[in-house]
C-alpha atoms as a PDB file:
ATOM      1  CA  UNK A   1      10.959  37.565  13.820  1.00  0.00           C
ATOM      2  CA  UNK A   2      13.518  40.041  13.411  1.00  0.00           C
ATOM      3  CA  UNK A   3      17.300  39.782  13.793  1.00  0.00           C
ATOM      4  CA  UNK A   4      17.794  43.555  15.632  1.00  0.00           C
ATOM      5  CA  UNK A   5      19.852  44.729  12.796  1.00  0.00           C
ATOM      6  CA  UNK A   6      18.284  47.733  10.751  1.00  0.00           C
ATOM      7  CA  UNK A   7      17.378  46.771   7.012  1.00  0.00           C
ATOM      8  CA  UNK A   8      15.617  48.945   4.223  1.00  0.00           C
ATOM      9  CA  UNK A   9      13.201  45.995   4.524  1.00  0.00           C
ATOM     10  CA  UNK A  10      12.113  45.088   7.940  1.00  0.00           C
ATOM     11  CA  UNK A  11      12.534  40.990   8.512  1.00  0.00           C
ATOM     12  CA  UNK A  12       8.556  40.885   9.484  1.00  0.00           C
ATOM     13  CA  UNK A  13       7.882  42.536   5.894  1.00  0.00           C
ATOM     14  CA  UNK A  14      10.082  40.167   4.006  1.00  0.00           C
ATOM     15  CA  UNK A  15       8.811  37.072   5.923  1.00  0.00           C
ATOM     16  CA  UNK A  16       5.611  37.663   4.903  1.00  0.00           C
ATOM     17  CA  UNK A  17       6.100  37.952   1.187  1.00  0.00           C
ATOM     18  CA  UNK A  18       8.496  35.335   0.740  1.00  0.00           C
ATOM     19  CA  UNK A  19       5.853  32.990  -0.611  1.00  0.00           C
ATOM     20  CA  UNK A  20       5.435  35.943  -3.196  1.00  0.00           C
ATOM     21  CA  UNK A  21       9.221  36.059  -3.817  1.00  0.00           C
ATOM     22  CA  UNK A  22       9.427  32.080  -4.118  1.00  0.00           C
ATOM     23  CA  UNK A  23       6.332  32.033  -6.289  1.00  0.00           C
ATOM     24  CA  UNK A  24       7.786  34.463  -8.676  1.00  0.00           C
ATOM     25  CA  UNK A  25       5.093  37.146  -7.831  1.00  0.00           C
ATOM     26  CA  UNK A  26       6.761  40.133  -6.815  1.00  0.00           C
ATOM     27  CA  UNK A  27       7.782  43.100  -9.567  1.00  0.00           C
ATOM     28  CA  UNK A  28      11.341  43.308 -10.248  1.00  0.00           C
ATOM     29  CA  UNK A  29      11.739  46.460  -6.867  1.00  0.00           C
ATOM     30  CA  UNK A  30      10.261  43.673  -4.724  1.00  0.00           C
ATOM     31  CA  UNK A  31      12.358  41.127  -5.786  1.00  0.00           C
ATOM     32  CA  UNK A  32      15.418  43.071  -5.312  1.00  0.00           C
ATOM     33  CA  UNK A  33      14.257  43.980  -1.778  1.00  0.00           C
ATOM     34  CA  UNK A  34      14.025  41.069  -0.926  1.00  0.00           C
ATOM     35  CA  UNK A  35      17.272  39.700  -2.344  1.00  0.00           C
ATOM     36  CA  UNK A  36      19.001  42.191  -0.647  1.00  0.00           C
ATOM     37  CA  UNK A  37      17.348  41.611   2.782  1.00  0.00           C
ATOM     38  CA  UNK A  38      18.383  37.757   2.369  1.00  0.00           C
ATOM     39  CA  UNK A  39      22.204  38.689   1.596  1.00  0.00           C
ATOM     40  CA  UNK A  40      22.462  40.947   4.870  1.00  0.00           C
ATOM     41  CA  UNK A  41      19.872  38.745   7.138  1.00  0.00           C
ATOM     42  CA  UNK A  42      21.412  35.351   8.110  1.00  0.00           C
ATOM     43  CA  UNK A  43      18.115  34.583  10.155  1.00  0.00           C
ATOM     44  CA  UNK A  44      15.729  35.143   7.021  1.00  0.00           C
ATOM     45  CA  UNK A  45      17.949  33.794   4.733  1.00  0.00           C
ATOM     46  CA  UNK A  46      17.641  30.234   7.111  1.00  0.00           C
ATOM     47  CA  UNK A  47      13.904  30.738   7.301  1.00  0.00           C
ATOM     48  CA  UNK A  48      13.784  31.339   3.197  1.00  0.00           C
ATOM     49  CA  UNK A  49      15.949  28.195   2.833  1.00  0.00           C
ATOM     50  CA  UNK A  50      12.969  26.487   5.147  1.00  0.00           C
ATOM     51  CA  UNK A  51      10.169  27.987   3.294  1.00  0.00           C
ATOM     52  CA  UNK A  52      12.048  26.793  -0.054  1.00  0.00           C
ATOM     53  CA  UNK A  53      12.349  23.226   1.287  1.00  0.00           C
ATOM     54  CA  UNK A  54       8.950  22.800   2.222  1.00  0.00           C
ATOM     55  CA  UNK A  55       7.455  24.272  -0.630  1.00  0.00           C
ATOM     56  CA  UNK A  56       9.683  22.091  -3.062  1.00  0.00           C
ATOM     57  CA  UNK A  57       8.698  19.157  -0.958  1.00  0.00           C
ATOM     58  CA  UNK A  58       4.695  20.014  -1.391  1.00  0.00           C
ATOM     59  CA  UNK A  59       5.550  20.498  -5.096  1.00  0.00           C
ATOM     60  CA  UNK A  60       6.753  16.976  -5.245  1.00  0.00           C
ATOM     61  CA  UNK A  61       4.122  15.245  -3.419  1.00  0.00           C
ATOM     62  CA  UNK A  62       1.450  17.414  -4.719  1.00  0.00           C
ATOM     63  CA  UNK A  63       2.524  18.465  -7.867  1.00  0.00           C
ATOM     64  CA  UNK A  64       1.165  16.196 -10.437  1.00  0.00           C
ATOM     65  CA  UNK A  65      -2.957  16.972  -9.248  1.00  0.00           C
ATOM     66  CA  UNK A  66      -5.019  19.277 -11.291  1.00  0.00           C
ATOM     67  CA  UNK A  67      -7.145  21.489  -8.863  1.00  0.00           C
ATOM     68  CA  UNK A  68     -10.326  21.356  -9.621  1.00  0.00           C
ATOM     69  CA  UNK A  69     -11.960  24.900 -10.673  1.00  0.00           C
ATOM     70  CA  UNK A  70     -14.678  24.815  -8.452  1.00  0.00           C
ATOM     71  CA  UNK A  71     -11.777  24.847  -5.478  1.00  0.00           C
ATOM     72  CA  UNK A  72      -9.406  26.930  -7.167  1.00  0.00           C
ATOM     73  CA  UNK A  73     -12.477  29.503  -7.868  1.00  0.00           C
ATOM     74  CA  UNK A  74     -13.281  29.242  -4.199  1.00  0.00           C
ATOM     75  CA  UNK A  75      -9.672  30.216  -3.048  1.00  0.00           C
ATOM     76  CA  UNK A  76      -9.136  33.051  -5.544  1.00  0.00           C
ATOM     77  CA  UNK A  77     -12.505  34.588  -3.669  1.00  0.00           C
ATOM     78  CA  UNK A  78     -11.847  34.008  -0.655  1.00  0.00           C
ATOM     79  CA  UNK A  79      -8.186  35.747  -1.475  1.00  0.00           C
ATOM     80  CA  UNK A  80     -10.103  38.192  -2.551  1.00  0.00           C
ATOM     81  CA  UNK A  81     -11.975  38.927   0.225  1.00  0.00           C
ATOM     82  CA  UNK A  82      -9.148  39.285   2.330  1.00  0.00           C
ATOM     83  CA  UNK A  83      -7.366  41.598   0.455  1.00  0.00           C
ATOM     84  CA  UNK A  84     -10.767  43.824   0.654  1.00  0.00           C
ATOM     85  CA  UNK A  85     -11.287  43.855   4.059  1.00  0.00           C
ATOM     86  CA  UNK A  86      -7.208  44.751   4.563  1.00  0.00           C
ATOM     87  CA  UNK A  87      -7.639  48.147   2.239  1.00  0.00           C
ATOM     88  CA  UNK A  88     -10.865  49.236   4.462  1.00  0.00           C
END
């Protein structure tokens, strides 16, 4: 997605670390990047208010479960792997 305007931060990059930016885990330069993209973007600012909703909503409903380490272990590796094979 991109809205055709040019932005320090291209709308693809920001759309794929918004989950970062809504978790909290971006540095305080990504962060700002990406508060600044959402004050000049009205298209990823709508898609960031999505994202929001729908992770609130999974909060709500899912919330309250512990994850179970075995699972949680299993994810972080897997996460791992990933980022791995994207450096190579």
């Amino acid at each position: 997605m991109s809205c055709g305007k040019p932005h320090e931060t291209p709308c693809t990059e920001v759309l794929a670390r918004i989950y970062a930016y809504l978790d909290g885990e971006l540095d305080n330069r990504g962060c700002s990047d990406i508060k600044q993209h959402l004050d000049e973007c009205g298209p990823c600012l709508r898609e960031y208010g999505l994202e929001e909703s729908v992770k609130k909503l999974v909060h709500k409903s899912c919330g309250c479960d512990p994850v179970p380490q075995d699972l949680r272990a299993k994810v972080l590796g897997r996460i791992e792997q990933v980022r791995a094979n994207l450096v190579e």
